[in-house]
Protein backbone atom coordinates (compact mmCIF):
# COMPACT_ATOMS: atom_id res chain seq x y z
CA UNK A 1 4.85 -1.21 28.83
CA UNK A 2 4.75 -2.13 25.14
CA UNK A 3 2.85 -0.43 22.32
CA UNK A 4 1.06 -3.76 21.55
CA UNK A 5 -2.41 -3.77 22.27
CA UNK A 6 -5.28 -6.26 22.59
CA UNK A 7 -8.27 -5.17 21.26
CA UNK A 8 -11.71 -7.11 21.93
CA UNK A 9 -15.00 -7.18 19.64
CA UNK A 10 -18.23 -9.14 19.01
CA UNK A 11 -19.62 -10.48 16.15
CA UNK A 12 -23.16 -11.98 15.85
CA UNK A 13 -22.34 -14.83 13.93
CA UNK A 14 -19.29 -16.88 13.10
CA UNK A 15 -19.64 -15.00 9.34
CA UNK A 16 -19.54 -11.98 10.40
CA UNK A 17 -16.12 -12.43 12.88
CA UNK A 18 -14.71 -14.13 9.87
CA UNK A 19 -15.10 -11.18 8.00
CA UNK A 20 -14.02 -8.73 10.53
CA UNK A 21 -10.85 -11.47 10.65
CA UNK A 22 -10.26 -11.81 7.53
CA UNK A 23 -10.10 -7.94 6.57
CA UNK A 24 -7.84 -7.36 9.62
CA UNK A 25 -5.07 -9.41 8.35
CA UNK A 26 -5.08 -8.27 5.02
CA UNK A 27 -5.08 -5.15 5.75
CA UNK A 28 -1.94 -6.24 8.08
CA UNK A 29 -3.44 -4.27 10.95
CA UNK A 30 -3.71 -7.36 13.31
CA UNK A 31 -1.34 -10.03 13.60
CA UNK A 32 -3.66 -12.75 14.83
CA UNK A 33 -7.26 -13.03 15.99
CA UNK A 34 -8.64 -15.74 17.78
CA UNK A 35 -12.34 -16.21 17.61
CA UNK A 36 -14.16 -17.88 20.64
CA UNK A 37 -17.31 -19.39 19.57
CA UNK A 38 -20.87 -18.89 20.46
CA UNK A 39 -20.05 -16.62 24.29
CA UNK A 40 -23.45 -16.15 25.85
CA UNK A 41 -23.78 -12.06 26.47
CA UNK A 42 -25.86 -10.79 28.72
CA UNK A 43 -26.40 -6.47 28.64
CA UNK A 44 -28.47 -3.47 28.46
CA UNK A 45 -29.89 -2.36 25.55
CA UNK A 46 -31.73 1.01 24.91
CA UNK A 47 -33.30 0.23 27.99
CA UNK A 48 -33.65 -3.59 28.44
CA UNK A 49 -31.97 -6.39 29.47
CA UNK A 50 -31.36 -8.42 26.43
CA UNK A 51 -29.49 -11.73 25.59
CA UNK A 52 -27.40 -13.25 22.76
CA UNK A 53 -25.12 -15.49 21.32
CA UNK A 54 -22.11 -13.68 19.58
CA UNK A 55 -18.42 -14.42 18.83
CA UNK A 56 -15.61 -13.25 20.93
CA UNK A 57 -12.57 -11.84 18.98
CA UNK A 58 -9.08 -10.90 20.28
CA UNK A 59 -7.23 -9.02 18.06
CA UNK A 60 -3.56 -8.68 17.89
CA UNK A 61 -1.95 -5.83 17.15
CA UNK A 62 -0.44 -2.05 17.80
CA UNK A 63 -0.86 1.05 19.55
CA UNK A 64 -0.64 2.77 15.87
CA UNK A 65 -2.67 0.51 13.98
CA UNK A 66 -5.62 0.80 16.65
CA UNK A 67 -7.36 3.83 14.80
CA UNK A 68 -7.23 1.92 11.75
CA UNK A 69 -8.63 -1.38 13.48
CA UNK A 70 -11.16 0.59 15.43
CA UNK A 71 -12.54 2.03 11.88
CA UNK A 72 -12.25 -1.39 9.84
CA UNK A 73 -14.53 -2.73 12.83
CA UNK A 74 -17.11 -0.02 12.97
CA UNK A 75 -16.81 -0.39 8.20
CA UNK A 76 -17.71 -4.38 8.51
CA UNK A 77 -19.85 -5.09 11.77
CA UNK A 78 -23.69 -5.03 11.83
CA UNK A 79 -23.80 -3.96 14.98
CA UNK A 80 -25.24 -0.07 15.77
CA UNK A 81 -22.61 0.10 18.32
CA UNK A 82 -20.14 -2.64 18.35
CA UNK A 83 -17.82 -3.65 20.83
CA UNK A 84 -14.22 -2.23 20.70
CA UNK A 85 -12.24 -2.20 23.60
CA UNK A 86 -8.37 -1.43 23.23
CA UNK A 87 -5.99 -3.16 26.04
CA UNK A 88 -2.65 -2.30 26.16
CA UNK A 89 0.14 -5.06 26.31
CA UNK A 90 2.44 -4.12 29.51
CA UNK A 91 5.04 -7.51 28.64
CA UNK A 92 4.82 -10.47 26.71
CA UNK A 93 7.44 -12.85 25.32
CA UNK A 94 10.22 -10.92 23.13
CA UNK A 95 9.62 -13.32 20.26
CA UNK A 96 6.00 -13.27 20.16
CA UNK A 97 6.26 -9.13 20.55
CA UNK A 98 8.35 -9.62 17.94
CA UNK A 99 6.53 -11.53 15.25
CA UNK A 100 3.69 -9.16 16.89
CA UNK A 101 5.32 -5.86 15.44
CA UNK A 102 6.64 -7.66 12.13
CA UNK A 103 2.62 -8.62 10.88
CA UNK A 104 1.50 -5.38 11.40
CA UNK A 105 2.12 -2.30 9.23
């Protein structure tokens, strides 16, 4: 176990998970995020089933920079409730865990 984590969000427009991006590495709280494009969602929603296109991120980045990720998410996202799931890392390649820990304060 590692105190890396992956943390996973949604955006509702390309814009938006640039922002959410954008912040996160200048803040140096993530040390990558990858942004999949235009993932069809399918949930429930204050009652209804409800559909959408939004943007998948992945963020990089550490068991003690989570708090600070969760709150910079919930700050920038015009969601009511958005996504933010926290993953934690059990292994990964020493280098990349490496350079991981390094880009994140």
């Amino acid at each position: 176990m590692t105190d890396k984590r992956l943390v996973l969000t949604t955006a509702g427009s390309n814009d938006e998970a640039r922002r959410i991006a954008d912040a996160l590495l200048e803040r140096r709280l993530a040390a990558c995020v990858n942004i999949v494009s235009k993932a069809e969602s399918i949930y429930r929603w204050k009652g209804k089933v409800e559909e959408a296109t939004e943007w998948l991120m992945w963020i990089k980045t550490t068991q003690a920079a989570f708090p600070r990720v969760r709150d910079t998410i919930r700050e920038l996202h015009s969601y009511e409730i958005p996504e933010c799931l926290c993953v934690a890392i059990e292994d990964g390649s020493p280098e990349y865990l490496t350079w991981l820990d390094e880009s994140v304060e």
